[in-house]
PDB file of N, CA and C in Angstrom:
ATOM      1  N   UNK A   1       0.836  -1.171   0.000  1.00  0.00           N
ATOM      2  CA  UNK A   1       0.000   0.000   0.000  1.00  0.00           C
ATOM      3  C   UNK A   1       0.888   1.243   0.000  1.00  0.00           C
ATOM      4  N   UNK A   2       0.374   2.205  -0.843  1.00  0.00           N
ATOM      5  CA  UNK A   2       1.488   3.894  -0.906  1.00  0.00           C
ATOM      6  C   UNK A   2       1.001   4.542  -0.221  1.00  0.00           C
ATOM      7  N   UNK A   3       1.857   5.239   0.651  1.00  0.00           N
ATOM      8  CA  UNK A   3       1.497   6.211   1.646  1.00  0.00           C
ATOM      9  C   UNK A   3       0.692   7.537   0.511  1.00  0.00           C
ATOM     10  N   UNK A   4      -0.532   8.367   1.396  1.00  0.00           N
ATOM     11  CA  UNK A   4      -1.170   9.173   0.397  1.00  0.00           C
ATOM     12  C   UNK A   4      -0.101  10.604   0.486  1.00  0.00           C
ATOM     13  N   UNK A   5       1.018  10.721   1.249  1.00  0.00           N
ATOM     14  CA  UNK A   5       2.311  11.775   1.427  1.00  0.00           C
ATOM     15  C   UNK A   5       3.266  10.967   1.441  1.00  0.00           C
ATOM     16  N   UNK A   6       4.451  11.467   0.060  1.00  0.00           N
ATOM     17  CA  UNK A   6       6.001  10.938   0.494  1.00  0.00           C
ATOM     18  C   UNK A   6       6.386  11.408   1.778  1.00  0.00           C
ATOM     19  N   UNK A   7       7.590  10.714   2.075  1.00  0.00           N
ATOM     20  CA  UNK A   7       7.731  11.174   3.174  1.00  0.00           C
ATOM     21  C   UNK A   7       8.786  12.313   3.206  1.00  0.00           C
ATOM     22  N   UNK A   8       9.063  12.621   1.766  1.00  0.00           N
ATOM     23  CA  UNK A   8       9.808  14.226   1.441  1.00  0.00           C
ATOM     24  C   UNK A   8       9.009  15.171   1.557  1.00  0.00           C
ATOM     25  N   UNK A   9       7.414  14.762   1.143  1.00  0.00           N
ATOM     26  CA  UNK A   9       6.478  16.496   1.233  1.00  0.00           C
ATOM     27  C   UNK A   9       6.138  16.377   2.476  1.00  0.00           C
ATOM     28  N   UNK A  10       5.931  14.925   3.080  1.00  0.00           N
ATOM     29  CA  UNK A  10       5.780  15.271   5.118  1.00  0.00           C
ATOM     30  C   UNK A  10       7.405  16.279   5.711  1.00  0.00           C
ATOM     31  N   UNK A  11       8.335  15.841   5.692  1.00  0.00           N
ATOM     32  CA  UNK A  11       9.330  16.622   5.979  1.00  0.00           C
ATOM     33  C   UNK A  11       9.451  17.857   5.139  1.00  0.00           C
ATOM     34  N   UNK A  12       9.181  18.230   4.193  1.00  0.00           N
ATOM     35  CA  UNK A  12       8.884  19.817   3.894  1.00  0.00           C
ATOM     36  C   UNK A  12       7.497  20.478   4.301  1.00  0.00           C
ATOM     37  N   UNK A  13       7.034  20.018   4.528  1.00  0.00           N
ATOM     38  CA  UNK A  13       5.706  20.507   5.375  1.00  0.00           C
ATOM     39  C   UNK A  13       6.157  20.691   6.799  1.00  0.00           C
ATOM     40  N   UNK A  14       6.825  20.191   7.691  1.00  0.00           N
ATOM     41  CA  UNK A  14       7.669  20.491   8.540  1.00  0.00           C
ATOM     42  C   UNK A  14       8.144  21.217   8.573  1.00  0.00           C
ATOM     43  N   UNK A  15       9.240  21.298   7.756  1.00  0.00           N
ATOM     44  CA  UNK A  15      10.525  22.672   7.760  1.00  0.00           C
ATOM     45  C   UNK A  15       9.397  24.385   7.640  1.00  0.00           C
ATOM     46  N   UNK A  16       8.663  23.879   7.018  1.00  0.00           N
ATOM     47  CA  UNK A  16       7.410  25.199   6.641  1.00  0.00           C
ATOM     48  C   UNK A  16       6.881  25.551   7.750  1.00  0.00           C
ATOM     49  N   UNK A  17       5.678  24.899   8.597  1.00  0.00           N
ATOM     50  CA  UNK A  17       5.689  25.354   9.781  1.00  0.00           C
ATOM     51  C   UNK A  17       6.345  25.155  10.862  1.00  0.00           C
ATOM     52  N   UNK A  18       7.553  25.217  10.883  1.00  0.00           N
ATOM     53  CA  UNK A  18       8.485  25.193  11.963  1.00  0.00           C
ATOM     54  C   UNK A  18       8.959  26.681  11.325  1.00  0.00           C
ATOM     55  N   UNK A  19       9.233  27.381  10.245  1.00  0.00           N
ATOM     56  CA  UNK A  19       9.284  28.607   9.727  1.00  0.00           C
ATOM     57  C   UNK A  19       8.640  29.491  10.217  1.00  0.00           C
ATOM     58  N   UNK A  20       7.583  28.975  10.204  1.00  0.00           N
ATOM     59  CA  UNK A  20       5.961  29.879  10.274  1.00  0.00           C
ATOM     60  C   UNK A  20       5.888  30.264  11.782  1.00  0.00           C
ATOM     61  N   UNK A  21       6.323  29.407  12.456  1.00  0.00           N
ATOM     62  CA  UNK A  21       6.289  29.413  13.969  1.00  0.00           C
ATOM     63  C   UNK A  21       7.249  30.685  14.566  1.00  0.00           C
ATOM     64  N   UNK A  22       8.486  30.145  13.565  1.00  0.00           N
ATOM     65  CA  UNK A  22       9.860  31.224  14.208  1.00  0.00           C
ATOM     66  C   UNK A  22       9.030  32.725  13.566  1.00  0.00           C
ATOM     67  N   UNK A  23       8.418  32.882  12.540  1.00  0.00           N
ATOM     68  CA  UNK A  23       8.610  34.063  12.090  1.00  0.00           C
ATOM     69  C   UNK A  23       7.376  35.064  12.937  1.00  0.00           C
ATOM     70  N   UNK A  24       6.464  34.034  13.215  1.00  0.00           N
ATOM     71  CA  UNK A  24       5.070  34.527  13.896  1.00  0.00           C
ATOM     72  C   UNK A  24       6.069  35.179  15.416  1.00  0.00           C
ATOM     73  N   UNK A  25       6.915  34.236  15.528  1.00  0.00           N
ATOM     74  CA  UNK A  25       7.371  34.700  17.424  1.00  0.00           C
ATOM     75  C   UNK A  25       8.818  35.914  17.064  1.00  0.00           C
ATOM     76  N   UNK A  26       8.491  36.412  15.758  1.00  0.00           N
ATOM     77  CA  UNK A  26      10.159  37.197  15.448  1.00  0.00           C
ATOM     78  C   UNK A  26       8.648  38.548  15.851  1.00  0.00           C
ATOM     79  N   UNK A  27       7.587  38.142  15.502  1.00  0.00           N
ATOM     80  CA  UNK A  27       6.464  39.759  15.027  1.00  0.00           C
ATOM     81  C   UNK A  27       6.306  40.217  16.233  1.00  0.00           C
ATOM     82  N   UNK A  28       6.331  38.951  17.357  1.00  0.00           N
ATOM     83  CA  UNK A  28       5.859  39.090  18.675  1.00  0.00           C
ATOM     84  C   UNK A  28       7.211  39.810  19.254  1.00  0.00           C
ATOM     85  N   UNK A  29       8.350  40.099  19.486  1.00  0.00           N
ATOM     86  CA  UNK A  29       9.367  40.374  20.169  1.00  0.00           C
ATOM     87  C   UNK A  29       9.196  41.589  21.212  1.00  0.00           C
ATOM     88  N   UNK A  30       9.631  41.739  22.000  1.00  0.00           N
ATOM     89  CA  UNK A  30      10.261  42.526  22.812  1.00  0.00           C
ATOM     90  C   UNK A  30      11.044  43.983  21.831  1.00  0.00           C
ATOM     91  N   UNK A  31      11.119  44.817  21.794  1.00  0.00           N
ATOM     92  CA  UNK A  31      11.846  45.868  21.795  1.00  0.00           C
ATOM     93  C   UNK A  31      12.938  46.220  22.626  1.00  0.00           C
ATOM     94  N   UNK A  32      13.828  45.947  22.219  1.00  0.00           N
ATOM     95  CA  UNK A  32      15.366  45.519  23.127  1.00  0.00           C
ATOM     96  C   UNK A  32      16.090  46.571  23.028  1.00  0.00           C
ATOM     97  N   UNK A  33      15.374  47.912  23.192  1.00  0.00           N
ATOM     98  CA  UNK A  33      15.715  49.490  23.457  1.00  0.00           C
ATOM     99  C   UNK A  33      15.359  49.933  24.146  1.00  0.00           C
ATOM    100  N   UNK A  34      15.836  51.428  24.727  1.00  0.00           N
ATOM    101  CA  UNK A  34      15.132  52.127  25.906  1.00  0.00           C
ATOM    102  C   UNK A  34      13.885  53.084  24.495  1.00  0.00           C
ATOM    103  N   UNK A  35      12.896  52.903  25.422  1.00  0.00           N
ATOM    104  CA  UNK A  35      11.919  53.324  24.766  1.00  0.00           C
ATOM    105  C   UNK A  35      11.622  54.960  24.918  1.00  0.00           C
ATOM    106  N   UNK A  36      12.114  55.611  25.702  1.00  0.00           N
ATOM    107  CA  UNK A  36      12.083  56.674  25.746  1.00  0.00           C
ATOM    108  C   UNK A  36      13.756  57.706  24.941  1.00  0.00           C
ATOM    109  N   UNK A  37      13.471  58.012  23.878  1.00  0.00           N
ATOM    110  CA  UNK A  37      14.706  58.841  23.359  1.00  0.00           C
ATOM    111  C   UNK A  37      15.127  59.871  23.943  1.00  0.00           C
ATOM    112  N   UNK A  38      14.067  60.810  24.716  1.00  0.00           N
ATOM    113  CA  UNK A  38      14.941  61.780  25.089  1.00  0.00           C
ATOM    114  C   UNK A  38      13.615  62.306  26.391  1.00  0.00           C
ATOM    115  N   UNK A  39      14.153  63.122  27.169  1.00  0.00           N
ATOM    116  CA  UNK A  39      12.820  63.271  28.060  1.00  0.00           C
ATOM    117  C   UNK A  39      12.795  64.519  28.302  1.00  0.00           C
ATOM    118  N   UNK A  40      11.673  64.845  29.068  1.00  0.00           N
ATOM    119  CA  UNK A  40      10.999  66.268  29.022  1.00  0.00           C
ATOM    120  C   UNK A  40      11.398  66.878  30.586  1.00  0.00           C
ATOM    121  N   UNK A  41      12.109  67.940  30.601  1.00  0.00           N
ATOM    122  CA  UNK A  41      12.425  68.260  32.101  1.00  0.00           C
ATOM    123  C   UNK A  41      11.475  69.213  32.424  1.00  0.00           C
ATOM    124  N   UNK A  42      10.126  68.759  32.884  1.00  0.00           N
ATOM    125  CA  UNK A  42       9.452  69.381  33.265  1.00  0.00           C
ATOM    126  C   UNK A  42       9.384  70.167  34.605  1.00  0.00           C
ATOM    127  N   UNK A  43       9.723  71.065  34.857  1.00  0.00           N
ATOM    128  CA  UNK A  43      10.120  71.727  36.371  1.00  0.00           C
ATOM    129  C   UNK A  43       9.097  71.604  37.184  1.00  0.00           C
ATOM    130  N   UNK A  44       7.376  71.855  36.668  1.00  0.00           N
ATOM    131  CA  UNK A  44       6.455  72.014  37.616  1.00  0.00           C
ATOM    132  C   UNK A  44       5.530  70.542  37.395  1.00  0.00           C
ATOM    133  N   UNK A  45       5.319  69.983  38.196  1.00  0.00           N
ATOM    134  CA  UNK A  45       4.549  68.915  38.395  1.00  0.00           C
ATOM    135  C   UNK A  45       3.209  68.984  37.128  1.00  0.00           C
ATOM    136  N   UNK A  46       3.121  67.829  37.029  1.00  0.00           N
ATOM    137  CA  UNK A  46       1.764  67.990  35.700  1.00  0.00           C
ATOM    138  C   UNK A  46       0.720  67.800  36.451  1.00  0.00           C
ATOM    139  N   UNK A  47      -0.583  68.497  35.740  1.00  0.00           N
ATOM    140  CA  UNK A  47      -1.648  68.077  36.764  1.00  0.00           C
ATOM    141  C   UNK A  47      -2.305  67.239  36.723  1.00  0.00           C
ATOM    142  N   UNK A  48      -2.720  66.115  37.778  1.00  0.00           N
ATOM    143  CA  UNK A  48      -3.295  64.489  37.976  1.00  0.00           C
ATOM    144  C   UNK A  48      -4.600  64.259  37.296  1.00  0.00           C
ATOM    145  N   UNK A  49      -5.264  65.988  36.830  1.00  0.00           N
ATOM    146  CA  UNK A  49      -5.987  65.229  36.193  1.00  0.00           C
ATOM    147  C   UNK A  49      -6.479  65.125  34.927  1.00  0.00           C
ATOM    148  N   UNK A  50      -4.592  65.891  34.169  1.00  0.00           N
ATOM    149  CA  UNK A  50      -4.543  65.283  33.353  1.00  0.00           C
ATOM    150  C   UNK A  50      -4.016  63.988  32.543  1.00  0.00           C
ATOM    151  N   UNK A  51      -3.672  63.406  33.826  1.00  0.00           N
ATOM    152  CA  UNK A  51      -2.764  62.500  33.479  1.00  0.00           C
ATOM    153  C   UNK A  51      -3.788  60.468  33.843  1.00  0.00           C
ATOM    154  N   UNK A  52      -3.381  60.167  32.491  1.00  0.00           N
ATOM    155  CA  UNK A  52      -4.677  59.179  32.045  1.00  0.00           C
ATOM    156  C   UNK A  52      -3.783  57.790  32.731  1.00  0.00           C
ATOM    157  N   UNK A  53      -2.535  57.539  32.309  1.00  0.00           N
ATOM    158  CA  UNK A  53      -1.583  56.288  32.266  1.00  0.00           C
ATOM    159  C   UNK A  53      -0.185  57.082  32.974  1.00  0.00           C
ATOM    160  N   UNK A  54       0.375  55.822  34.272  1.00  0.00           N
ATOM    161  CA  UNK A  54       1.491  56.479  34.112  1.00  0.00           C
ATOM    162  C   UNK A  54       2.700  55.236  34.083  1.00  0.00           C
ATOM    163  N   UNK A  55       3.973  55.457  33.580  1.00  0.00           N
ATOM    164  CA  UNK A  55       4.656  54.060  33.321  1.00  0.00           C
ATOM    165  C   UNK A  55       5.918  54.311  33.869  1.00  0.00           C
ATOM    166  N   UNK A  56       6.601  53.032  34.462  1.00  0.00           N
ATOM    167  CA  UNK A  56       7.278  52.837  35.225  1.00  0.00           C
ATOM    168  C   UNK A  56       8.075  51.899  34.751  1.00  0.00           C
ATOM    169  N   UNK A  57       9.519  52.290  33.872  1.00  0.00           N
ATOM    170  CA  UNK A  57      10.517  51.238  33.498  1.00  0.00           C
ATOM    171  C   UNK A  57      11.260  51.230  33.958  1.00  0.00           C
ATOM    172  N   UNK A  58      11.489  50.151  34.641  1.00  0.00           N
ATOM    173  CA  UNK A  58      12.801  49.763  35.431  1.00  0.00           C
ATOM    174  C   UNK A  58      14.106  49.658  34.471  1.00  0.00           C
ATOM    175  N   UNK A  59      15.351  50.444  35.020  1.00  0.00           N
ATOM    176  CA  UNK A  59      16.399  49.809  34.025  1.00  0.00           C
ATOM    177  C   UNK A  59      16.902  48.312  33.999  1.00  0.00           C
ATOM    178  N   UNK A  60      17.256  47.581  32.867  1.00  0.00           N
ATOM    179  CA  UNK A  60      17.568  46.370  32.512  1.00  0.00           C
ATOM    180  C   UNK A  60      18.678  46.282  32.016  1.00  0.00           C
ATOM    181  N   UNK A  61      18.925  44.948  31.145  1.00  0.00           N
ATOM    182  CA  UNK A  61      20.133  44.610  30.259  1.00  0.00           C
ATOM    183  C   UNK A  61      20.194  45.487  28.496  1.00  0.00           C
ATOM    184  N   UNK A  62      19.090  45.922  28.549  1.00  0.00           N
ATOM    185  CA  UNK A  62      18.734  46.985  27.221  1.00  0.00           C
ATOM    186  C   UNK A  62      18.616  48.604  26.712  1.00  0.00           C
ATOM    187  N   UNK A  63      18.267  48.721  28.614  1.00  0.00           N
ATOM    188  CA  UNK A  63      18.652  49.769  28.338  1.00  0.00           C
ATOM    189  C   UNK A  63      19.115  50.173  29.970  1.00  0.00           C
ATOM    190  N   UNK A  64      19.965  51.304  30.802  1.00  0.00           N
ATOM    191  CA  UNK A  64      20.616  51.539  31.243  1.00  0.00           C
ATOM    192  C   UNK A  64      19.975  52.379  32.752  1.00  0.00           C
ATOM    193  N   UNK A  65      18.924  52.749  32.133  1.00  0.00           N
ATOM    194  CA  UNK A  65      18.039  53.938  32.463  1.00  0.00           C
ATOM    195  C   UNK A  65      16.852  53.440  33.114  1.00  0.00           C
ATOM    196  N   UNK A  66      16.184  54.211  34.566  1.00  0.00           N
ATOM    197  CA  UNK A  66      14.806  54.319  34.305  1.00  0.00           C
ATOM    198  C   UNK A  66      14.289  55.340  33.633  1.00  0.00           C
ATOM    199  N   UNK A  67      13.102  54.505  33.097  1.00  0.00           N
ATOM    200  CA  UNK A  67      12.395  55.236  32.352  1.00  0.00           C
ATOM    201  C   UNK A  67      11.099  55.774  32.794  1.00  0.00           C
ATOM    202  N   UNK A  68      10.213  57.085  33.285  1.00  0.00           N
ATOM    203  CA  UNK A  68       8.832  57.611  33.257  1.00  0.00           C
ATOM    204  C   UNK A  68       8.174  58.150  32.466  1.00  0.00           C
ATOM    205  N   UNK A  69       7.008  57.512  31.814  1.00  0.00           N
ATOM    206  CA  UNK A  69       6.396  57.528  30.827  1.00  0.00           C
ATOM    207  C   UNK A  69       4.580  57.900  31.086  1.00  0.00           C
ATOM    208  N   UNK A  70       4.477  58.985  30.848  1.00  0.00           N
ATOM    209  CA  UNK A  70       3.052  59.606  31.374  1.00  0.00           C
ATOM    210  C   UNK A  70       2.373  59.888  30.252  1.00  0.00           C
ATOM    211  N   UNK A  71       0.883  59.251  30.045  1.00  0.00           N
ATOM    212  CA  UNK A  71       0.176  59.351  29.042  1.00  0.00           C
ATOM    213  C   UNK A  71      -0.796  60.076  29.440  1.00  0.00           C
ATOM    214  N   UNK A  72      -0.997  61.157  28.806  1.00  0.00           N
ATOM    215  CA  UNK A  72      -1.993  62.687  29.261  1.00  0.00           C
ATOM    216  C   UNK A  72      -3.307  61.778  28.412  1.00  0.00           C
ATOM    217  N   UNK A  73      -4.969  62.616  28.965  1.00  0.00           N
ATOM    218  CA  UNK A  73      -5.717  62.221  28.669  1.00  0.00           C
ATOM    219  C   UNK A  73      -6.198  62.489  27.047  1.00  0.00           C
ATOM    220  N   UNK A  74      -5.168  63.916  26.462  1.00  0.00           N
ATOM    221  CA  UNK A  74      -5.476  64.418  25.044  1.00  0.00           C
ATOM    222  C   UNK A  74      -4.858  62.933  24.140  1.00  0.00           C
ATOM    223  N   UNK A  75      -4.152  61.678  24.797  1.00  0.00           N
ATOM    224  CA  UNK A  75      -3.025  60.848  24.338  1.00  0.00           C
ATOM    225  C   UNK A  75      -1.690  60.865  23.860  1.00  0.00           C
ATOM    226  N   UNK A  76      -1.257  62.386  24.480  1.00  0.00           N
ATOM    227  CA  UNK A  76      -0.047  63.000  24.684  1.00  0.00           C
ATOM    228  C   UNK A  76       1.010  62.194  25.448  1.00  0.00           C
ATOM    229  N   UNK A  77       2.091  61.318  24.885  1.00  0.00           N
ATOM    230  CA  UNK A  77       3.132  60.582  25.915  1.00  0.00           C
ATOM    231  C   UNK A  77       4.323  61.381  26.103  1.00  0.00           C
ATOM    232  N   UNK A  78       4.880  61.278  27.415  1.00  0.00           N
ATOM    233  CA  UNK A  78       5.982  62.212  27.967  1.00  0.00           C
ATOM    234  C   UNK A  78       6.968  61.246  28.698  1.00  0.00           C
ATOM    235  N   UNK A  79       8.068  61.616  28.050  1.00  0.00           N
ATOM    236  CA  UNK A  79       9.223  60.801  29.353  1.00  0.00           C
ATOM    237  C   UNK A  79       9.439  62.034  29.882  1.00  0.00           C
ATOM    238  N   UNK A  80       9.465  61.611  31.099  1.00  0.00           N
ATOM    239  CA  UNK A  80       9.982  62.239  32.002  1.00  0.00           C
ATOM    240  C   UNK A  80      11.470  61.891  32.987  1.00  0.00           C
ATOM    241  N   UNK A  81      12.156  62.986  33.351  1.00  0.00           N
ATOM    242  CA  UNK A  81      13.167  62.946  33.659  1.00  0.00           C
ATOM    243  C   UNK A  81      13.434  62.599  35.324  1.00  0.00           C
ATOM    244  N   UNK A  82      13.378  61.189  35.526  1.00  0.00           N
ATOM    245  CA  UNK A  82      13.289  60.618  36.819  1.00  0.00           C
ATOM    246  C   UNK A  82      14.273  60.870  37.951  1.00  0.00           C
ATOM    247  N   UNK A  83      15.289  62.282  37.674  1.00  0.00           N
ATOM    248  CA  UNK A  83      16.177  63.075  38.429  1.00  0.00           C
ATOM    249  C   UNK A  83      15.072  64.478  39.053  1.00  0.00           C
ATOM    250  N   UNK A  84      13.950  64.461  38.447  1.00  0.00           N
ATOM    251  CA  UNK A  84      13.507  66.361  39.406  1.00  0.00           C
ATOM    252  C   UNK A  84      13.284  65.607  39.801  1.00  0.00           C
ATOM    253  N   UNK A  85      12.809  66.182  41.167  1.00  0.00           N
ATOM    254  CA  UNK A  85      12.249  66.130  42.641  1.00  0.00           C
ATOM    255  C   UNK A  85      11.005  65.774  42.788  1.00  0.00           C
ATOM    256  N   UNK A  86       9.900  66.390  41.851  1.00  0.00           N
ATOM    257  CA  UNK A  86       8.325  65.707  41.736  1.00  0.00           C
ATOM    258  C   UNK A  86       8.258  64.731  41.334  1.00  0.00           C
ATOM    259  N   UNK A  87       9.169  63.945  39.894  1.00  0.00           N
ATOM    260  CA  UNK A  87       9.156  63.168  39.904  1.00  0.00           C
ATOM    261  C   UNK A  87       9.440  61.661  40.412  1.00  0.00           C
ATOM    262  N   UNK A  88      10.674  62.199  41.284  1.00  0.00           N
ATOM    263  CA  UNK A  88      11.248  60.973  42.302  1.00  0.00           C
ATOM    264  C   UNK A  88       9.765  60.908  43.227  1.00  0.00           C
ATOM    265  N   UNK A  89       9.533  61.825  43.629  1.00  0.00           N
ATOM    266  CA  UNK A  89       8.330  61.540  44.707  1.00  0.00           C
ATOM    267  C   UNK A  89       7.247  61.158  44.015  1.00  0.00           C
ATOM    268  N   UNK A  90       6.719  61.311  42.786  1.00  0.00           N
ATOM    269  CA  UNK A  90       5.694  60.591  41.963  1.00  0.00           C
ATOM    270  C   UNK A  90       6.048  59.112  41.769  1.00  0.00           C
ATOM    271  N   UNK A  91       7.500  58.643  41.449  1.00  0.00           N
ATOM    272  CA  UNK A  91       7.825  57.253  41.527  1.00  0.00           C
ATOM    273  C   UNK A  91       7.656  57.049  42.817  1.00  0.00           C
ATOM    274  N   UNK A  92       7.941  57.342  44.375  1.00  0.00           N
ATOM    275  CA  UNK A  92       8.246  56.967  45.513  1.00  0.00           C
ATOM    276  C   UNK A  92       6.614  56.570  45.981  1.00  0.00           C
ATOM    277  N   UNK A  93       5.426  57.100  45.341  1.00  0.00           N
ATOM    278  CA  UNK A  93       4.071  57.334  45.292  1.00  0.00           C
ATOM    279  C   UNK A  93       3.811  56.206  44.541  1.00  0.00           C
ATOM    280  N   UNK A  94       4.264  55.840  43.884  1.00  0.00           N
ATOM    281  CA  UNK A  94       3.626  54.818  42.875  1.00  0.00           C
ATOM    282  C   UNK A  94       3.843  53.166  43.851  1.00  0.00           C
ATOM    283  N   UNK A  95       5.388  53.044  44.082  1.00  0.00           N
ATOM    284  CA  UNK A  95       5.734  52.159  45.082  1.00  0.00           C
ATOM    285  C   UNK A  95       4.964  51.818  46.347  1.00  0.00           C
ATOM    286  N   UNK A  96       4.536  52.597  46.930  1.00  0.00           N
ATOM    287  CA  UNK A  96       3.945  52.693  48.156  1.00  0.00           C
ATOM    288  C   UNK A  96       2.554  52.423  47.998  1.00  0.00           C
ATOM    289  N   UNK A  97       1.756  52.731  46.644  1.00  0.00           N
ATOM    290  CA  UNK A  97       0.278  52.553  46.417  1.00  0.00           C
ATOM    291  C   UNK A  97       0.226  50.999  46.201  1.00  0.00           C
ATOM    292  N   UNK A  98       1.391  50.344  45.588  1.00  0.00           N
ATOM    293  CA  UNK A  98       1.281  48.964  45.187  1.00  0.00           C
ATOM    294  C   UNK A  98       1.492  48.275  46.163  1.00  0.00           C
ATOM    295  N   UNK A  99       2.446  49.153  47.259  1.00  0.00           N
ATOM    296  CA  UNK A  99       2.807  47.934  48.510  1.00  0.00           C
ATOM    297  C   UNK A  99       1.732  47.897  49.295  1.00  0.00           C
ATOM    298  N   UNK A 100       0.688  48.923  49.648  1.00  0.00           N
ATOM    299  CA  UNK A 100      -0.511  48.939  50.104  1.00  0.00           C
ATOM    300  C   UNK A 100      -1.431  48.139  49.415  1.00  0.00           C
ATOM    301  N   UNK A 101      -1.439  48.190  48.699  1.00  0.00           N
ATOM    302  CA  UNK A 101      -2.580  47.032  47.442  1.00  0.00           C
ATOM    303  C   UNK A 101      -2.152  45.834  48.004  1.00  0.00           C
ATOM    304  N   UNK A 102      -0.423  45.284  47.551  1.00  0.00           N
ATOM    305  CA  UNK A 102      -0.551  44.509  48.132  1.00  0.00           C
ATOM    306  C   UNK A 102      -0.668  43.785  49.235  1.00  0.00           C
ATOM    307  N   UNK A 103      -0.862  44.620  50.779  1.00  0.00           N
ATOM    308  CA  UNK A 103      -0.457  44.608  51.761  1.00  0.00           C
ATOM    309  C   UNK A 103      -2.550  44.368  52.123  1.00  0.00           C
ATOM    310  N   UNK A 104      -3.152  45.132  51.258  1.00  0.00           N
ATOM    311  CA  UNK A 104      -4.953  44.908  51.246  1.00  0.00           C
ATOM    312  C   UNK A 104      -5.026  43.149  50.718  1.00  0.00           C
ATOM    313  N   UNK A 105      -4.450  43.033  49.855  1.00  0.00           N
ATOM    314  CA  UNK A 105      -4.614  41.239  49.130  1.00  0.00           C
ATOM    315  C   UNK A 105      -4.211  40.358  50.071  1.00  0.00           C
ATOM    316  N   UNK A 106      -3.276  40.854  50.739  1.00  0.00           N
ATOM    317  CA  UNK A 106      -2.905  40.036  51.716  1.00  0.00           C
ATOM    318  C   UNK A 106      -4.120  39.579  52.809  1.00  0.00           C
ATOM    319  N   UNK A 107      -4.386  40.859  53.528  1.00  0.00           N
ATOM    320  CA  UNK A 107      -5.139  40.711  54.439  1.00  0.00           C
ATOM    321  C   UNK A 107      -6.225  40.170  54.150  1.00  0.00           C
ATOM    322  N   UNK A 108      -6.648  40.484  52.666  1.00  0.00           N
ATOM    323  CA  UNK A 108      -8.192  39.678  52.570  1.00  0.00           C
ATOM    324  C   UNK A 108      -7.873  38.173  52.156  1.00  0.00           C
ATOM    325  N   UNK A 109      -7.286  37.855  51.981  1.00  0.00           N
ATOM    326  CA  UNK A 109      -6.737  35.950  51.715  1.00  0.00           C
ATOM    327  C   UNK A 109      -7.313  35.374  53.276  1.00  0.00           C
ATOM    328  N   UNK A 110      -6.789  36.083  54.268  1.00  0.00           N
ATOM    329  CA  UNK A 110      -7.030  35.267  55.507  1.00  0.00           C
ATOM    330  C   UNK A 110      -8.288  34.933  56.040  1.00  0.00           C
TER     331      UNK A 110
END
């Protein structure tokens, strides 16, 4: 009895989606840059209510830097320069809201 596939178009049917796989997970990647190019030294604090998103990149192996990244509600994005003074205390604010969150999850588990 003949197989209804040689077993050359089964192994090129292979090599194809094993292709298909790598190239689908090349679209998906990471961005292995600091995402912020240059930042905004804003002297006076922005106001909270304009501010929709705020982001918090830790430095890594990619890039060197933290990064603060504030998305205004017009969809205006800003790095910000995580050396002024409002902003260290806006990061020091952000830390402390999460350790409380998590410090609420905690307590309600028991």
């Amino acid at each position: 009895m003949q197989d209804k596939f040689p077993s050359s178009s089964v192994f090129i049917l292979l090599q194809l989606s094993a292709l298909l796989i790598i190239f689908m997970g090349m679209t998906e990647a990471v961005d292995l840059r600091c995402q912020c190019i240059k930042t905004v030294s804003v002297q006076k604090p922005i106001d909270k209510r304009q501010v929709l998103n705020i982001e918090l990149i830790k430095s890594g192996p990619y890039c060197s830097e933290v990064e603060v990244i504030v998305t205004l509600k017009n969809g205006q994005k800003n790095c910000l320069d995580p050396e002024i003074k409002w902003v260290k205390r806006l990061i020091k604010n952000i830390f402390k809201k999460k350790s409380m969150k998590n410090k609420v999850k905690l307590q309600k588990k028991d």
